[in-house]
PDB file of N, CA and C in Angstrom:
ATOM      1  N   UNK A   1      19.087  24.525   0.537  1.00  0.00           N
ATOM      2  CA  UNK A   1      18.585  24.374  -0.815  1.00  0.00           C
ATOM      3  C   UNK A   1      19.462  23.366  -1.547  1.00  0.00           C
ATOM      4  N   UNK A   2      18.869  22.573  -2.344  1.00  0.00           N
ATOM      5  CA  UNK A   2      19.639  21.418  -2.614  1.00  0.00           C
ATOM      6  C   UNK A   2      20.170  21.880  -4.171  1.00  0.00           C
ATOM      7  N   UNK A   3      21.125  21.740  -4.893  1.00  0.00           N
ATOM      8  CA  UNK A   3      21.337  21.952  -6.141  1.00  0.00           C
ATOM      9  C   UNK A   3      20.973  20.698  -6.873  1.00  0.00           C
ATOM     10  N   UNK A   4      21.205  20.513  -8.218  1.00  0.00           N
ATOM     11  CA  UNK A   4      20.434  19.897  -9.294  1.00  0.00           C
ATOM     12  C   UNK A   4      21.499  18.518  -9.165  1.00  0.00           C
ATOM     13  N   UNK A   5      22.404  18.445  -8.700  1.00  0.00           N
ATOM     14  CA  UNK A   5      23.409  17.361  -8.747  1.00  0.00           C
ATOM     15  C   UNK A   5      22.989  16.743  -7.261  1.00  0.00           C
ATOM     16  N   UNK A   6      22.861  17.237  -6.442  1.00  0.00           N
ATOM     17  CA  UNK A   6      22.302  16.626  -5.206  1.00  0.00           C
ATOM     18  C   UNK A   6      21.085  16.185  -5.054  1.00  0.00           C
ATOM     19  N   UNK A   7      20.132  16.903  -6.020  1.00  0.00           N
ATOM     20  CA  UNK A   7      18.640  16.272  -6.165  1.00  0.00           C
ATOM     21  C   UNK A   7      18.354  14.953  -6.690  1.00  0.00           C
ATOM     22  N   UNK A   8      19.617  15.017  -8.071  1.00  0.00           N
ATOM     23  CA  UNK A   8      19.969  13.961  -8.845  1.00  0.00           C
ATOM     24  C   UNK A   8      20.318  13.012  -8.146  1.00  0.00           C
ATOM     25  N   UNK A   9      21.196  12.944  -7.083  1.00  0.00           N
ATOM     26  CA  UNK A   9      22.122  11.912  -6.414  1.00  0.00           C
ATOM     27  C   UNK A   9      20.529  11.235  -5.516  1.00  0.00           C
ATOM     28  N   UNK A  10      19.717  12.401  -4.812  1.00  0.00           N
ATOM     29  CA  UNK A  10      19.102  11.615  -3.908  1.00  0.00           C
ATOM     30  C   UNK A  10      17.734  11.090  -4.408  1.00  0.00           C
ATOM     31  N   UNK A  11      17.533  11.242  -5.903  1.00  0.00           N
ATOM     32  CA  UNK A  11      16.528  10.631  -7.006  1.00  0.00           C
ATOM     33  C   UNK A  11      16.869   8.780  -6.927  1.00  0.00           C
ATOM     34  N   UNK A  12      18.220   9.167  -7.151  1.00  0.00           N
ATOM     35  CA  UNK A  12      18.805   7.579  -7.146  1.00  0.00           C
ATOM     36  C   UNK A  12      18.879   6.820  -6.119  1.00  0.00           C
ATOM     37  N   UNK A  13      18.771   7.759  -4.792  1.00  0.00           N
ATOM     38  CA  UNK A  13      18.847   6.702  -3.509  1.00  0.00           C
ATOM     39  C   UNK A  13      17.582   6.396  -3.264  1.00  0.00           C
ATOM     40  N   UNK A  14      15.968   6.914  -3.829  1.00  0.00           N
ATOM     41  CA  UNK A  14      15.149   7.136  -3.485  1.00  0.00           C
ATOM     42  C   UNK A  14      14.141   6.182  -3.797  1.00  0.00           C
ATOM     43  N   UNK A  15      15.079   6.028  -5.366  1.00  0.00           N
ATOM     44  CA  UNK A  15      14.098   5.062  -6.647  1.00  0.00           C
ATOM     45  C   UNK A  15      14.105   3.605  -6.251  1.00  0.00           C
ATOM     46  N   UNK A  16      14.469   2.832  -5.187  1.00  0.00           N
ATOM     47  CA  UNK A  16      14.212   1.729  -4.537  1.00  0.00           C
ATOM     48  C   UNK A  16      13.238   1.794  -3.039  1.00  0.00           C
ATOM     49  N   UNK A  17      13.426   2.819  -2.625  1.00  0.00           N
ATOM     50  CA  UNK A  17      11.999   3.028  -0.674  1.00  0.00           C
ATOM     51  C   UNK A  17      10.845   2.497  -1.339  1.00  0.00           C
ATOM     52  N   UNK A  18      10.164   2.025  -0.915  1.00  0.00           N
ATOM     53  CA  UNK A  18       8.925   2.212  -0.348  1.00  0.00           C
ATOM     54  C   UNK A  18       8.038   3.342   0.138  1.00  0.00           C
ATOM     55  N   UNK A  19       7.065   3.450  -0.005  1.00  0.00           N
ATOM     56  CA  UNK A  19       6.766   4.959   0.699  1.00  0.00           C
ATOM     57  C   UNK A  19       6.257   4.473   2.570  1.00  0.00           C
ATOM     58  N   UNK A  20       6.533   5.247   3.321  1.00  0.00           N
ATOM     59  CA  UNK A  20       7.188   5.273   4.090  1.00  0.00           C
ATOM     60  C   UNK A  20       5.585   5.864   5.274  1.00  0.00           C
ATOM     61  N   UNK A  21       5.448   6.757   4.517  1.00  0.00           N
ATOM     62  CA  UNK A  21       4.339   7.427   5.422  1.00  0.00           C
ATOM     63  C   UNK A  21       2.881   7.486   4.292  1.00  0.00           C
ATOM     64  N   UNK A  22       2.040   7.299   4.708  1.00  0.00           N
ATOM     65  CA  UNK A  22       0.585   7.421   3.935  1.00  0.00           C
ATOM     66  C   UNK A  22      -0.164   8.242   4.098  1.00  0.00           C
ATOM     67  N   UNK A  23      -0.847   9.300   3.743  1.00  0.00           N
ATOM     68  CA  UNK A  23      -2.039  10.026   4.348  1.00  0.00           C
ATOM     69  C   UNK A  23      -2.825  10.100   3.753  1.00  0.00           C
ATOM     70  N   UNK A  24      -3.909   9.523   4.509  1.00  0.00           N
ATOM     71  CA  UNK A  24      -5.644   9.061   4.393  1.00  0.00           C
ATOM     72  C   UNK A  24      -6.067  10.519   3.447  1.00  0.00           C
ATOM     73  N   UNK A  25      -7.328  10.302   3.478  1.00  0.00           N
ATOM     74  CA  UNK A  25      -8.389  11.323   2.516  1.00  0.00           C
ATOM     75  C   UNK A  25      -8.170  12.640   3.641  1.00  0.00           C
ATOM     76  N   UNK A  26      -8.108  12.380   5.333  1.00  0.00           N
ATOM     77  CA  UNK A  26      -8.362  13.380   6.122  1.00  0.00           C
ATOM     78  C   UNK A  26      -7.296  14.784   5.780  1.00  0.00           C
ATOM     79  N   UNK A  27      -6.182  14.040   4.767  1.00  0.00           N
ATOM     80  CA  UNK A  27      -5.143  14.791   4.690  1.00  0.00           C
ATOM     81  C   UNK A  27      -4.260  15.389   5.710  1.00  0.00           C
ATOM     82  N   UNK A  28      -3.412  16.394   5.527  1.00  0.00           N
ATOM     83  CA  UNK A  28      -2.048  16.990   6.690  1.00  0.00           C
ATOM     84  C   UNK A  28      -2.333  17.111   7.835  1.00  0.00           C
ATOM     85  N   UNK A  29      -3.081  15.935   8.767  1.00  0.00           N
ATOM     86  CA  UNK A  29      -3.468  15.813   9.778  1.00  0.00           C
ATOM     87  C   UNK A  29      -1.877  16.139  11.050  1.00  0.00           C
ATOM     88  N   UNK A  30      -2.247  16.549  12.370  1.00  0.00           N
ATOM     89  CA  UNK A  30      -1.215  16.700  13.505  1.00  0.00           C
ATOM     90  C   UNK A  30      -0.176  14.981  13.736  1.00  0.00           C
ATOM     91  N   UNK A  31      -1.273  13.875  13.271  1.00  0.00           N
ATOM     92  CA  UNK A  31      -0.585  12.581  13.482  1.00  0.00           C
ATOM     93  C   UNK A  31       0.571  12.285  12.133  1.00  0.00           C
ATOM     94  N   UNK A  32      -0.034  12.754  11.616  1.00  0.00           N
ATOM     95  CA  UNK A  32       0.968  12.631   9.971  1.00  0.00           C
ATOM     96  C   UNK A  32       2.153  13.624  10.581  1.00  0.00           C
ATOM     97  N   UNK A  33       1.856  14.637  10.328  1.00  0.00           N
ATOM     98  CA  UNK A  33       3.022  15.287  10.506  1.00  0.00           C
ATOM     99  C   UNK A  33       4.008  14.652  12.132  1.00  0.00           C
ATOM    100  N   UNK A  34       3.672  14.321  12.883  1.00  0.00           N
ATOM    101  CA  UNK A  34       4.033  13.885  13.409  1.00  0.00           C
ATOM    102  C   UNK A  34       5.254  12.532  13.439  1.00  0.00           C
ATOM    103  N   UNK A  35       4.484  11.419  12.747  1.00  0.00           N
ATOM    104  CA  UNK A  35       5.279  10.424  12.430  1.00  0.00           C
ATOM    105  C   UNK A  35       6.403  10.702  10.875  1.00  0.00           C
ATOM    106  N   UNK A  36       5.637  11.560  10.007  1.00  0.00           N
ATOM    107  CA  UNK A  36       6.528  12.335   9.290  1.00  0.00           C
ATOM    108  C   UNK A  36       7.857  12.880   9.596  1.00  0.00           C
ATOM    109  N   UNK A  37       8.012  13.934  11.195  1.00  0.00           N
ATOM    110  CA  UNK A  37       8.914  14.489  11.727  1.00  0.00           C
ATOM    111  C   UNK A  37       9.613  12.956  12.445  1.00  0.00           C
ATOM    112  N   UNK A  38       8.722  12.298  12.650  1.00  0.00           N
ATOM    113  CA  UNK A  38      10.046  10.762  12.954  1.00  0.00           C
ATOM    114  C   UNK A  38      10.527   9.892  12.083  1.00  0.00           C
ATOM    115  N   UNK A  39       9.554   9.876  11.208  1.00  0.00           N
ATOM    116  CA  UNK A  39      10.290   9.176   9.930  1.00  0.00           C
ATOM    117  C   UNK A  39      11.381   9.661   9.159  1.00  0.00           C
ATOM    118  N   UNK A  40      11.141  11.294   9.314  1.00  0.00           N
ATOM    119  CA  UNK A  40      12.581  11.964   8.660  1.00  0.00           C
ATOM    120  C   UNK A  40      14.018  12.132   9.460  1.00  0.00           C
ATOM    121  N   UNK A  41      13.739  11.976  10.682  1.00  0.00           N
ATOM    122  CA  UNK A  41      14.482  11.930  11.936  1.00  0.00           C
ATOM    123  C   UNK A  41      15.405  11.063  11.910  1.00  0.00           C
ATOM    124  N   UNK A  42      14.622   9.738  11.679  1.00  0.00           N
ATOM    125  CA  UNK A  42      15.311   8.266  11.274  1.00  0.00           C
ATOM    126  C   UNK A  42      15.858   7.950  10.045  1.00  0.00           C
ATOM    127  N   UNK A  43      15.062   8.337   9.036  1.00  0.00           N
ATOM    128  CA  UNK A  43      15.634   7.816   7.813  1.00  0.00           C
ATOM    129  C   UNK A  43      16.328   8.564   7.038  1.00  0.00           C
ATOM    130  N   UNK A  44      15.802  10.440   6.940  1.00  0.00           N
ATOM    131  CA  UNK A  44      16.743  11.195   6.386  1.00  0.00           C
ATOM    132  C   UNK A  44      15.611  11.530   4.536  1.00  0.00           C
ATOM    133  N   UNK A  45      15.590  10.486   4.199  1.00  0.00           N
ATOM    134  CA  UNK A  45      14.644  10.110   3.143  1.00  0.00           C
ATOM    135  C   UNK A  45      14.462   9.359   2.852  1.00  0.00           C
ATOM    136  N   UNK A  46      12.738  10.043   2.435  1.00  0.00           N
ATOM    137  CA  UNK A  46      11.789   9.176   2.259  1.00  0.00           C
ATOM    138  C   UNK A  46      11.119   9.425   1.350  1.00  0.00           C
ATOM    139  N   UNK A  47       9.786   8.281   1.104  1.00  0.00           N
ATOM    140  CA  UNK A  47       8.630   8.223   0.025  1.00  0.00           C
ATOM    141  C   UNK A  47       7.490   8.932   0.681  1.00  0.00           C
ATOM    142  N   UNK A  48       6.671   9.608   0.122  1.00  0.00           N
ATOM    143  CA  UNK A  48       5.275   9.886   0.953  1.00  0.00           C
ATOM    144  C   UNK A  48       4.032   9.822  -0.077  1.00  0.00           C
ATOM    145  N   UNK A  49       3.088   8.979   0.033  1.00  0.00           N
ATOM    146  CA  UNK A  49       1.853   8.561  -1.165  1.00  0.00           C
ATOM    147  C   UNK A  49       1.061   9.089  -0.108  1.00  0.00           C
ATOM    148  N   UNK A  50       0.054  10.331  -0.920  1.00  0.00           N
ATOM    149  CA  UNK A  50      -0.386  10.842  -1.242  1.00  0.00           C
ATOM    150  C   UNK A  50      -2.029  10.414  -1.599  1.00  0.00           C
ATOM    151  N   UNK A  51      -2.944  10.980  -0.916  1.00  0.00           N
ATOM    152  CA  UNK A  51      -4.693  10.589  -1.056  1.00  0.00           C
ATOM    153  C   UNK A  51      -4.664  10.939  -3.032  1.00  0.00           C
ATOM    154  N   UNK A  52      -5.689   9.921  -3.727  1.00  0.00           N
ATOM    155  CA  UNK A  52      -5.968  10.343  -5.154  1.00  0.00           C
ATOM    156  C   UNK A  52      -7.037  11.485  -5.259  1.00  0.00           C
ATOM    157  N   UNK A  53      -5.898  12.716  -5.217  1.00  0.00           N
ATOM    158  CA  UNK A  53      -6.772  14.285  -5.135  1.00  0.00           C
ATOM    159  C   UNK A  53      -6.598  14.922  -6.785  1.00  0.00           C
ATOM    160  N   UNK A  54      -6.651  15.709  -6.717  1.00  0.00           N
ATOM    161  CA  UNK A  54      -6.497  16.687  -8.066  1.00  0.00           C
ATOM    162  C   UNK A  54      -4.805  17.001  -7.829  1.00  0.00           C
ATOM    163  N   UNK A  55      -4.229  17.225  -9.356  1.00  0.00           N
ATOM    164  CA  UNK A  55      -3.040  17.454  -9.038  1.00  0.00           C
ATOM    165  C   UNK A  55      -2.618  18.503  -7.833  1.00  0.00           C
ATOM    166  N   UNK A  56      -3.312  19.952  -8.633  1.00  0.00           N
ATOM    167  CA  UNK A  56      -3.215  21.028  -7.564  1.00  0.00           C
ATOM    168  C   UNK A  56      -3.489  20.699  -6.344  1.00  0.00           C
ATOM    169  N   UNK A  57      -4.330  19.699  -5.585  1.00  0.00           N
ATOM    170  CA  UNK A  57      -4.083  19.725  -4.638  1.00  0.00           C
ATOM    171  C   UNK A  57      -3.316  18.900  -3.536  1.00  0.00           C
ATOM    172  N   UNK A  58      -3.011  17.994  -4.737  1.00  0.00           N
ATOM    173  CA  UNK A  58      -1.616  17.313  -3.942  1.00  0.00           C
ATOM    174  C   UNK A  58      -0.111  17.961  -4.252  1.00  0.00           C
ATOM    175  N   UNK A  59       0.080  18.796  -5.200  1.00  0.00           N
ATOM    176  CA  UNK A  59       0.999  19.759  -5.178  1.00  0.00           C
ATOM    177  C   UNK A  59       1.105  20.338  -3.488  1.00  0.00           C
ATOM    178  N   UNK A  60      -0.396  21.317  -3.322  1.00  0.00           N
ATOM    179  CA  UNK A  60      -0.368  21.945  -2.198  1.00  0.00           C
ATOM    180  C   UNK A  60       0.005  20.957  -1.226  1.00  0.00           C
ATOM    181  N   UNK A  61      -0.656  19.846  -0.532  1.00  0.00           N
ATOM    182  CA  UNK A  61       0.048  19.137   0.446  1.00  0.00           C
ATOM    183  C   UNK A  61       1.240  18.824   0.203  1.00  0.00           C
ATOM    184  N   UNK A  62       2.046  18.671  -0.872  1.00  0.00           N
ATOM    185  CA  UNK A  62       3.329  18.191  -1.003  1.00  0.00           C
ATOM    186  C   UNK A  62       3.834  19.293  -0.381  1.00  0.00           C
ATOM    187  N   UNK A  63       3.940  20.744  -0.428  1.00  0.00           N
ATOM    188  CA  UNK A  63       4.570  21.655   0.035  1.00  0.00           C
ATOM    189  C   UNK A  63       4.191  22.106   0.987  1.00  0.00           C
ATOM    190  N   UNK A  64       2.838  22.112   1.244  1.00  0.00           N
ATOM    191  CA  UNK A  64       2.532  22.684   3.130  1.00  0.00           C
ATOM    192  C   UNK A  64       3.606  20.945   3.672  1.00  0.00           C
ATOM    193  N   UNK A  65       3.462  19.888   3.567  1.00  0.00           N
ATOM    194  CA  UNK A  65       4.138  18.717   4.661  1.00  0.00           C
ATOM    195  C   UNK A  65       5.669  19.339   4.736  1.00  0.00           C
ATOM    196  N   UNK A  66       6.423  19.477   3.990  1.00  0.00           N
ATOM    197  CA  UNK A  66       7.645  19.801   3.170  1.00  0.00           C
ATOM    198  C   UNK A  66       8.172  21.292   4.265  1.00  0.00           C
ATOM    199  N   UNK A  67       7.076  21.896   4.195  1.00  0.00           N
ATOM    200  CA  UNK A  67       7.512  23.521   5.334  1.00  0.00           C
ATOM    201  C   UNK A  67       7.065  22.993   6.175  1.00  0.00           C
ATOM    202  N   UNK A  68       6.260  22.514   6.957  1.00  0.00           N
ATOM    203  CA  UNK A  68       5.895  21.834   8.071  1.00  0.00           C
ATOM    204  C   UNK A  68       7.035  21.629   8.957  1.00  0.00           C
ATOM    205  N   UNK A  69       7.699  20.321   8.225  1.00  0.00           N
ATOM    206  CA  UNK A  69       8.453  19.433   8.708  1.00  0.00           C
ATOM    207  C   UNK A  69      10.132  20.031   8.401  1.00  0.00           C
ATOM    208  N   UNK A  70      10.259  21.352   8.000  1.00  0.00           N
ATOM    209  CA  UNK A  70      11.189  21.416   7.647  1.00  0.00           C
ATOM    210  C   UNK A  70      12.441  20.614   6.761  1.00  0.00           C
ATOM    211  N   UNK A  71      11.576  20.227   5.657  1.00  0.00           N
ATOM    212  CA  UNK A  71      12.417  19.339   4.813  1.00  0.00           C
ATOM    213  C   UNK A  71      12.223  20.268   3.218  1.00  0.00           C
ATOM    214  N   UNK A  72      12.958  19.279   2.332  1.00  0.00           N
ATOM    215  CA  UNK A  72      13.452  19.499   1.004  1.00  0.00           C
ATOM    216  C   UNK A  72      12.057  18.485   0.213  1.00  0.00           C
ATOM    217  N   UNK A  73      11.914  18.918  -1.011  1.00  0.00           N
ATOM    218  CA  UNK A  73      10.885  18.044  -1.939  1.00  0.00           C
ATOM    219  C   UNK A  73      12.227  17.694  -2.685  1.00  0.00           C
ATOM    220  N   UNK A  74      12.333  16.790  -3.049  1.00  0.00           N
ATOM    221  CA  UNK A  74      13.208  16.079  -3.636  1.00  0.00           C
ATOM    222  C   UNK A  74      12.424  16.259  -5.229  1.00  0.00           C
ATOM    223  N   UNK A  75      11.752  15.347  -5.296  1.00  0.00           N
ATOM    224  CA  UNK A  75      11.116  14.842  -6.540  1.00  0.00           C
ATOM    225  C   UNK A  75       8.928  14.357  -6.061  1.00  0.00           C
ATOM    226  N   UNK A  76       8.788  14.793  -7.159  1.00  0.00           N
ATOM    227  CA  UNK A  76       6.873  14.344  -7.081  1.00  0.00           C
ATOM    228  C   UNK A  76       6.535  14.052  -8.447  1.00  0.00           C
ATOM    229  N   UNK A  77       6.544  12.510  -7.939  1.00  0.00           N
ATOM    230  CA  UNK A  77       5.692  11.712  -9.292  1.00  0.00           C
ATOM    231  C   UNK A  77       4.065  11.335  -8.750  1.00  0.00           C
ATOM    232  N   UNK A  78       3.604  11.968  -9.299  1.00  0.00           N
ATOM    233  CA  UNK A  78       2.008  11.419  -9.564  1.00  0.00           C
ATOM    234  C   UNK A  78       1.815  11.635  -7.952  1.00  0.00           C
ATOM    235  N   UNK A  79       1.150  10.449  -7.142  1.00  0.00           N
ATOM    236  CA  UNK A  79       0.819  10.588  -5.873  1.00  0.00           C
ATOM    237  C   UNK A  79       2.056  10.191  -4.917  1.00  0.00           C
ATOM    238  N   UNK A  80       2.988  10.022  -5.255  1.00  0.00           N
ATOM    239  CA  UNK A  80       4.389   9.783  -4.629  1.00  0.00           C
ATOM    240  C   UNK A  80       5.419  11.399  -4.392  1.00  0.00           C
ATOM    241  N   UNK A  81       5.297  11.758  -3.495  1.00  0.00           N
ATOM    242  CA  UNK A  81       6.394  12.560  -3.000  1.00  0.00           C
ATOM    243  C   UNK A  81       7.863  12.189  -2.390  1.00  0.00           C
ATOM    244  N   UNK A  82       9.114  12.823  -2.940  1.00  0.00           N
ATOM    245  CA  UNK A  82      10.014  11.944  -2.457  1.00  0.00           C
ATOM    246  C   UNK A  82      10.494  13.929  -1.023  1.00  0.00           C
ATOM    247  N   UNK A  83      10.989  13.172   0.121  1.00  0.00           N
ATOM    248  CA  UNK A  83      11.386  14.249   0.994  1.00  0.00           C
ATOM    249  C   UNK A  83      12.819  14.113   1.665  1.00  0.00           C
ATOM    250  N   UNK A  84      13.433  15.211   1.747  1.00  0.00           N
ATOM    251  CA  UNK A  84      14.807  15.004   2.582  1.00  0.00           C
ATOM    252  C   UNK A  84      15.488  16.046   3.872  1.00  0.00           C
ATOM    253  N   UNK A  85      15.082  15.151   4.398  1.00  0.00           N
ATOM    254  CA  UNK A  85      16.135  16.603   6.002  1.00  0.00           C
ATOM    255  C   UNK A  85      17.062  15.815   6.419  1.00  0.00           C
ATOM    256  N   UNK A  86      18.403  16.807   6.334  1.00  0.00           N
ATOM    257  CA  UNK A  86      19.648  16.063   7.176  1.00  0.00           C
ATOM    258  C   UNK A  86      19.129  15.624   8.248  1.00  0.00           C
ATOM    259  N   UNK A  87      19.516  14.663   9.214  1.00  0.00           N
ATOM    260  CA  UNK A  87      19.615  14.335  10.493  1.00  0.00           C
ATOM    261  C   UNK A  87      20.799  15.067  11.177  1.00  0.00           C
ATOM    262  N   UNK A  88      20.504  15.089  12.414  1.00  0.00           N
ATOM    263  CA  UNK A  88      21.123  15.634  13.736  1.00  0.00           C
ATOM    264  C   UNK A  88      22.962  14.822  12.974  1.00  0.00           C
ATOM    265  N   UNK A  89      22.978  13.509  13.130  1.00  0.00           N
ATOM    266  CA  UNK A  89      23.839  12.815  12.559  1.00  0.00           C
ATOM    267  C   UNK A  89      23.937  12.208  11.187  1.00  0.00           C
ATOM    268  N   UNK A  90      24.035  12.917  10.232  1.00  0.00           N
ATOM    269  CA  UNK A  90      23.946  12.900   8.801  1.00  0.00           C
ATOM    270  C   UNK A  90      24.397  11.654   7.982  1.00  0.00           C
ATOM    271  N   UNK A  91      23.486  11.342   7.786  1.00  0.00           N
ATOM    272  CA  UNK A  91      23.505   9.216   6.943  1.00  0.00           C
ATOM    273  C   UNK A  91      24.026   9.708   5.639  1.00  0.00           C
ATOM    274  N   UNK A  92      22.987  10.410   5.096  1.00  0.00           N
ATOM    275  CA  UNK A  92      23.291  10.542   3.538  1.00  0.00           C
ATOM    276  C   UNK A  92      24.663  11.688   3.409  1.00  0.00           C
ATOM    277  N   UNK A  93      25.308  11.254   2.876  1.00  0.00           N
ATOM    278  CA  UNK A  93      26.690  12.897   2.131  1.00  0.00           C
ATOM    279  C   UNK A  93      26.232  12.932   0.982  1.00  0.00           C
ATOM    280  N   UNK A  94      25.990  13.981   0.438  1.00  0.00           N
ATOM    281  CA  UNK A  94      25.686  14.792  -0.173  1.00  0.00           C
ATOM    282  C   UNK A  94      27.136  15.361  -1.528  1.00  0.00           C
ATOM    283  N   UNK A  95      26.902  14.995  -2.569  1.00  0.00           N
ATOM    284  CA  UNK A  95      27.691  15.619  -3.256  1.00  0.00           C
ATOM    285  C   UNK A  95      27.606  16.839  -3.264  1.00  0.00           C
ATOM    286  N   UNK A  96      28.732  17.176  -3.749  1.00  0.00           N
ATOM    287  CA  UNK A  96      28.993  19.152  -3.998  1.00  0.00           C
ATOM    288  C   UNK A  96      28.307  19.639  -5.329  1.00  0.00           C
TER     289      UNK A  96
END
């Protein structure tokens, strides 16, 4: 669980990516999650844009991808989700 100073820290590393992974109208498809679990693998964090749904229901995909993939929601602006899982070998440190 990330505290409010670490969310903060990785707001700021975040606010320059690109989003990283896209998912079509088909939504939380097996291929998404897939390149999802490699994109977080590699990068640690990332951007994820989001089909133009109703809020509620891009809320819900923000958090079914998020338990999926075993990661953190960082931050969700509009159709932009920001996500974070340590790596095996940890890029980002993390303030206390």
């Amino acid at each position: 669980m990330l505290n409010p100073k670490q969310r903060q820290y990785l707001k700021g590393l975040a606010h320059s990516l690109n989003p990283t992974v896209l998912v079509g109208e088909a939504g939380v498809s097996d291929a998404v999650l897939a390149e999802l679990d490699r994109a977080l693998a590699h990068h640690e964090l990332l951007k994820v844009r989001l089909p133009a749904l109703e809020r509620e229901e891009r809320e819900h995909m923000a958090e079914e991808m998020a338990a999926r993939v075993s990661a953190e929601t960082v931050q969700r602006i509009g159709r932009i989700v920001v996500l974070y899982r340590p790596g095996e070998k940890q890029r980002i440190v993390l303030p206390k």
